[in-house]
Protein backbone atom coordinates (compact mmCIF):
# COMPACT_ATOMS: atom_id res chain seq x y z
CA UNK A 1 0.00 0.00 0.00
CA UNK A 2 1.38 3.73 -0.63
CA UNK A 3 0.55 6.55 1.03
CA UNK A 4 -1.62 8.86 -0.67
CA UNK A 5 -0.37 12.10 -1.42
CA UNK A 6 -2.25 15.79 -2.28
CA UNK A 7 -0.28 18.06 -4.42
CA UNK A 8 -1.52 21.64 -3.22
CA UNK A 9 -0.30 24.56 -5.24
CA UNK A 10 0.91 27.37 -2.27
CA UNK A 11 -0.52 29.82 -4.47
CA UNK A 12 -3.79 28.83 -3.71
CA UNK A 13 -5.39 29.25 -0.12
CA UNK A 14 -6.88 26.23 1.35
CA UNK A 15 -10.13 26.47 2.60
CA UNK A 16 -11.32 24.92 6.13
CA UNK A 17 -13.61 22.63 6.49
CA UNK A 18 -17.07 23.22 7.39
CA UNK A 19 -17.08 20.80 10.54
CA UNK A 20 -14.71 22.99 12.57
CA UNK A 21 -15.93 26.04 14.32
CA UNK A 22 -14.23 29.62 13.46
CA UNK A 23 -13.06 31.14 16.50
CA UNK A 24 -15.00 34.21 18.07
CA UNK A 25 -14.23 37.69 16.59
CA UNK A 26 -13.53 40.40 19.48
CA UNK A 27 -14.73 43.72 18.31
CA UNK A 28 -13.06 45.53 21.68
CA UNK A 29 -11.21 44.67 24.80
CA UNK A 30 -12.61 44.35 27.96
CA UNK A 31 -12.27 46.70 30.42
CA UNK A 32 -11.52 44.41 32.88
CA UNK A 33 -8.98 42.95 31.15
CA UNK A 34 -6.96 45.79 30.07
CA UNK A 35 -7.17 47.79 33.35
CA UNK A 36 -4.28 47.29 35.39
CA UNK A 37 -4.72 45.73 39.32
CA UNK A 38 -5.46 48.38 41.96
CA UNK A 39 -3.05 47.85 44.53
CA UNK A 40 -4.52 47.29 48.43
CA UNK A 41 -3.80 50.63 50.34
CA UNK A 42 -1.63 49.71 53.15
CA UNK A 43 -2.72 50.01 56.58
CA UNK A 44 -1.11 52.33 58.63
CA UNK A 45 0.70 50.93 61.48
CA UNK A 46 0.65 52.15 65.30
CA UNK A 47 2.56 51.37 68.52
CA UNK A 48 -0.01 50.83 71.15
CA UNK A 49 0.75 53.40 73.63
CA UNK A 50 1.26 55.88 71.19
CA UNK A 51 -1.87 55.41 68.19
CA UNK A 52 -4.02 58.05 70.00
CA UNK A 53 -1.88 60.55 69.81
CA UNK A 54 -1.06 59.64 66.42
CA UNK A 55 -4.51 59.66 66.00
CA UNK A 56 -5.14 63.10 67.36
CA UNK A 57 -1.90 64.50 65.35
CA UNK A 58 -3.59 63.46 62.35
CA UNK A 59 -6.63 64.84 62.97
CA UNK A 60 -5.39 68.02 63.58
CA UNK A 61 -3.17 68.22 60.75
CA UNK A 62 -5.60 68.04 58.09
CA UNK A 63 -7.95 69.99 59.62
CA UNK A 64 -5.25 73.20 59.53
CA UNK A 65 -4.63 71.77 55.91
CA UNK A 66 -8.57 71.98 54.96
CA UNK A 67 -8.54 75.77 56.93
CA UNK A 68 -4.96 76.74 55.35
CA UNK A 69 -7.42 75.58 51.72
CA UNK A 70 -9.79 78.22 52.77
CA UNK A 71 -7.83 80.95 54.32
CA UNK A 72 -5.95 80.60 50.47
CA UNK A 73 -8.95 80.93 48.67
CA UNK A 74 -10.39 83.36 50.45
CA UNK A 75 -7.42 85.85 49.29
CA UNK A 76 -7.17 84.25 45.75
CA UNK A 77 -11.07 85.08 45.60
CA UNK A 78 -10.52 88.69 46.59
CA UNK A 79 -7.76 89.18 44.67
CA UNK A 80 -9.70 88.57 41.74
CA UNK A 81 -12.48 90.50 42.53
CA UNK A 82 -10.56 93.46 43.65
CA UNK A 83 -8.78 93.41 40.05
CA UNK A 84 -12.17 93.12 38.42
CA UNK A 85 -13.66 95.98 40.40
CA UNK A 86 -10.40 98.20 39.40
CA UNK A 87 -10.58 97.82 35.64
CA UNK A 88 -14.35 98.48 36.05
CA UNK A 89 -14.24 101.71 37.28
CA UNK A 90 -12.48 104.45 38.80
CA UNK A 91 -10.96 103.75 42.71
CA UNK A 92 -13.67 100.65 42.19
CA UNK A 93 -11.26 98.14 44.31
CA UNK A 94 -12.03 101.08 47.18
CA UNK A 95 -15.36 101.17 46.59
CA UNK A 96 -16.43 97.83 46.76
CA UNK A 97 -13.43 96.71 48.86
CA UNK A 98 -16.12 95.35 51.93
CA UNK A 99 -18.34 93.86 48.83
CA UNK A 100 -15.44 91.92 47.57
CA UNK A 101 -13.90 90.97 51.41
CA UNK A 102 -17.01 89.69 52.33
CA UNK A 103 -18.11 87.60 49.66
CA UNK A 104 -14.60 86.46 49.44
CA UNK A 105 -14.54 85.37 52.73
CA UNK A 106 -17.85 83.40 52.40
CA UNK A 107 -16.80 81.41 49.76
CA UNK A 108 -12.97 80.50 51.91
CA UNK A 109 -15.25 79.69 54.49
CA UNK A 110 -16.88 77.03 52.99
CA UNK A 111 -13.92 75.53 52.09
CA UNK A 112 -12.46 75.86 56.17
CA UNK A 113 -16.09 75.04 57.46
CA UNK A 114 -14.97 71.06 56.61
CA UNK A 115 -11.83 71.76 59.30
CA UNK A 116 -13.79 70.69 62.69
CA UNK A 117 -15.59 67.35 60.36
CA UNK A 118 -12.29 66.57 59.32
CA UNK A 119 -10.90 65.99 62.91
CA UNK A 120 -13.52 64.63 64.19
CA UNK A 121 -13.58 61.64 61.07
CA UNK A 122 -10.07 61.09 62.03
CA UNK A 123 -10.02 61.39 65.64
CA UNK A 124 -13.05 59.08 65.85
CA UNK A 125 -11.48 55.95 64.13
CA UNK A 126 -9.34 53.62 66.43
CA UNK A 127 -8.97 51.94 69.39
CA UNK A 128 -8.55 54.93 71.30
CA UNK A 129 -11.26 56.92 70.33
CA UNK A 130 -13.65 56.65 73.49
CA UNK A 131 -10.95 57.63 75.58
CA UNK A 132 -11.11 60.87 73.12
CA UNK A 133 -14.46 61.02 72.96
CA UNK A 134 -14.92 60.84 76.85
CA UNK A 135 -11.92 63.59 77.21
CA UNK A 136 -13.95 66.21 74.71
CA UNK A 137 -17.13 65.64 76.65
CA UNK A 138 -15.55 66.46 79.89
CA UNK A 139 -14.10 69.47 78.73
CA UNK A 140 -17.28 70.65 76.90
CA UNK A 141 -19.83 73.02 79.02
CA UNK A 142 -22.93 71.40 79.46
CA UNK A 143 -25.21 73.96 76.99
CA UNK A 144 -22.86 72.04 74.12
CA UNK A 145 -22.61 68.47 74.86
């Protein structure tokens, strides 16, 4: 017996047969796919004797960020409007000088009003937080507790 043998001219493509199944087109990645792995966000670590005051430092520091925010726009914000009221008319960053300061100085508040939230959020988390807690409610008058 001899092998049979097909002469196939490499000119001309071959064509599949119909039994086997063409493989699925994909019109567009995933998004799941392509997005790369978020990364856990560490945990911060604490000595025991010392994570309420580390606690309370953080608190405190970005509450003075969040008014240091405000306190910066509140100038940025009257800076512009005190250039605006110049160019407008004559002496007009004079004239409207308590206009501008006080609308100014709404809007930075807004931005420091967060400052006492912010402390709290972080002064409230942790293990030592009811000794906190306890400390601001003896120190509080009685009208504001």
């Amino acid at each position: 017996m001899t092998p049979k043998t097909t002469e196939t001219n490499p000119a001309e493509p071959v064509a599949a047969p119909a039994s086997t199944p063409m493989p699925p087109v994909i019109l567009r990645a995933s998004i799941r796919a392509s997005k790369p792995k978020a990364r856990k966000k560490k945990k911060r670590r604490y000595s025991f004797p010392l994570n309420t005051i580390q606690h309370l430092e953080r608190g405190v520091t970005r509450s003075l960020e969040t008014v240091t925010k405000g306190v910066a726009r509140t100038f940025s914000d009257y800076t512009d409007r005190s250039d605006k009221s110049a160019h407008k008319k004559r002496d007009g960053a004079l004239r409207d000088g308590i206009a501008n300061w006080t609308k100014a100085f709404s809007k930075g508040m807004r931005v420091a009003g967060e400052a006492p939230f912010d402390f709290v959020k972080e002064v409230n988390r942790g293990p030592g937080s009811k000794q906190v807690r306890d400390t601001v409610r003896l120190l509080t008058p009685p009208p504001l507790r």
